[in-house]
C-alpha atoms as a PDB file:
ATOM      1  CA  UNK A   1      59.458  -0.346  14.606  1.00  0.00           C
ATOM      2  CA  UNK A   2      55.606   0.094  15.473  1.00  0.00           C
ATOM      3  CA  UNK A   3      55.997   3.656  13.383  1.00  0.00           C
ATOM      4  CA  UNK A   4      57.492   1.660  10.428  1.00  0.00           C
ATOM      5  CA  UNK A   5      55.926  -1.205   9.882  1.00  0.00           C
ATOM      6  CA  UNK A   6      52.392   0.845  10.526  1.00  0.00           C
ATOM      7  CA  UNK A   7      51.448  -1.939  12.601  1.00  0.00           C
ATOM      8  CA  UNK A   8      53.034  -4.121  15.096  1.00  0.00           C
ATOM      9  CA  UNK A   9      56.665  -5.655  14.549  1.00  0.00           C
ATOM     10  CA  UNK A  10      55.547  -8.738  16.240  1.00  0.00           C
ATOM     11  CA  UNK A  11      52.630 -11.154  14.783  1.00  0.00           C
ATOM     12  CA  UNK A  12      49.762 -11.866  16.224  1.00  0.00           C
ATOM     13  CA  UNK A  13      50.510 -15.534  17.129  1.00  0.00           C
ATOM     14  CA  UNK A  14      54.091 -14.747  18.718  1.00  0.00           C
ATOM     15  CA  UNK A  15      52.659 -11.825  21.368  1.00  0.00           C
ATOM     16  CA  UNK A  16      51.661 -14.616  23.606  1.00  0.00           C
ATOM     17  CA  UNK A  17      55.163 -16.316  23.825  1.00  0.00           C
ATOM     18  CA  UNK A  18      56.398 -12.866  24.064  1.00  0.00           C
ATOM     19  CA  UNK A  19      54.370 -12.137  26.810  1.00  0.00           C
ATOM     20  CA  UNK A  20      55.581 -15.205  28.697  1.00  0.00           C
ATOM     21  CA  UNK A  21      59.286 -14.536  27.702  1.00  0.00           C
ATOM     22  CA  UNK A  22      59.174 -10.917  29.279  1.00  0.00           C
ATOM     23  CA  UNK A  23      56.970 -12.187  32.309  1.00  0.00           C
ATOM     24  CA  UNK A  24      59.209 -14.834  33.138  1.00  0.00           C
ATOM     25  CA  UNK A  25      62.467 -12.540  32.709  1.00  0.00           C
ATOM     26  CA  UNK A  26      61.408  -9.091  33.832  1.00  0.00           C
ATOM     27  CA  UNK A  27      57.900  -9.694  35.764  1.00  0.00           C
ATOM     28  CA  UNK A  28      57.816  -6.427  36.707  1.00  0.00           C
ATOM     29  CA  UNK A  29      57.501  -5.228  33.299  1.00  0.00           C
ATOM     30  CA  UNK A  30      54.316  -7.306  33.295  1.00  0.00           C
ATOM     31  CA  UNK A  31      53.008  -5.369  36.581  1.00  0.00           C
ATOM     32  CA  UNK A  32      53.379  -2.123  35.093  1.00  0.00           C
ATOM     33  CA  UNK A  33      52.020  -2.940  31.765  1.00  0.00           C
ATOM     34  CA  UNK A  34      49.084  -4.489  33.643  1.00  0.00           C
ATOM     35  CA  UNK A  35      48.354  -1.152  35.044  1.00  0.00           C
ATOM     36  CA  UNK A  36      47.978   0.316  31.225  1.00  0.00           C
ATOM     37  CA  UNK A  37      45.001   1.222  29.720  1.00  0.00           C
ATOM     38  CA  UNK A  38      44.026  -2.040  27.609  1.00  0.00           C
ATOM     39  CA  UNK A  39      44.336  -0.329  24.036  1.00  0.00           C
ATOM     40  CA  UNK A  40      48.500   0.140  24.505  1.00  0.00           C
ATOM     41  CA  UNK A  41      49.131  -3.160  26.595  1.00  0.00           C
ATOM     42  CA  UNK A  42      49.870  -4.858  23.597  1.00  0.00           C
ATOM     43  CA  UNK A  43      52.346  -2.667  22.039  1.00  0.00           C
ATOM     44  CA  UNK A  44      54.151  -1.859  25.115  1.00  0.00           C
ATOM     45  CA  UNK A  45      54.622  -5.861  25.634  1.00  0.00           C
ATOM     46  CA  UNK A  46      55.571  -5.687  22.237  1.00  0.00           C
ATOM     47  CA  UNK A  47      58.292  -2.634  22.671  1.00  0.00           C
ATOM     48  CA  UNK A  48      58.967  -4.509  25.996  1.00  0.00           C
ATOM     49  CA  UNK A  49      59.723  -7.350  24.349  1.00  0.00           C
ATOM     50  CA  UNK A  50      62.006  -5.920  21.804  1.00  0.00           C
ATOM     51  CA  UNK A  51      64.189  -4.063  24.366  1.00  0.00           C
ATOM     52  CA  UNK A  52      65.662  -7.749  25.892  1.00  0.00           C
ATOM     53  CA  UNK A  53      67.040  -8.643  22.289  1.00  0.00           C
ATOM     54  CA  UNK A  54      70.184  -8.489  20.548  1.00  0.00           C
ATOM     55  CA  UNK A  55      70.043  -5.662  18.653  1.00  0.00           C
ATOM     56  CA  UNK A  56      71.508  -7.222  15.493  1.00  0.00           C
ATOM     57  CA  UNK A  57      68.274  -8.991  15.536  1.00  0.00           C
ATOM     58  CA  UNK A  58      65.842  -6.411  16.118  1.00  0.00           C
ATOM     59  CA  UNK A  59      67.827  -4.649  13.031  1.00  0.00           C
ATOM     60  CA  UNK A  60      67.119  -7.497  11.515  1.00  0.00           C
ATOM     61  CA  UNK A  61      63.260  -7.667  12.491  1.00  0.00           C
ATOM     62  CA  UNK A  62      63.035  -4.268  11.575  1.00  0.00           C
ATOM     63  CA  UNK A  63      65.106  -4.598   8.050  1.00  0.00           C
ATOM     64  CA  UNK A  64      61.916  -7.440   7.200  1.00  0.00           C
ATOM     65  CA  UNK A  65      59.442  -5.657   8.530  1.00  0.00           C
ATOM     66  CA  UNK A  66      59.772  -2.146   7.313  1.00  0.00           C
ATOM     67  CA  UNK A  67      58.076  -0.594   4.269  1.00  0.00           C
ATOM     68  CA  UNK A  68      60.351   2.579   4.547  1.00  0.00           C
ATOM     69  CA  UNK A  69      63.732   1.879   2.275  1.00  0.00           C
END
């Protein structure tokens, strides 16, 4: 999605919740990203994230986001 949208998928003012959503369902996701270097942390909470969704609605994230037809 990152690839597609040539930024992030997520905005800027929902990476905190989904920060907290991942931390509080998959902390361990948290501890590795916390071991990244700080320039990917965001898009790999991002990706993260994105993996513990339906996929009909990351289709759909990705359908509004994209600038590829």
């Amino acid at each position: 999605m990152q690839a597609c949208t040539g930024a992030y998928g997520l905005n800027d003012s929902f990476i905190n919740r989904a920060y907290r959503e991942l931390k509080a369902m998959h902390g361990s996701s948290i501890e590795e990203i916390n071991g990244y270097g700080s320039w990917n942390k965001r898009q790999e909470v991002e990706a993260r994230w994105m993996e513990m969704q339906l996929p009909e609605d990351v289709i759909t994230m990705l359908a509004a986001n994209c600038r590829e037809p």
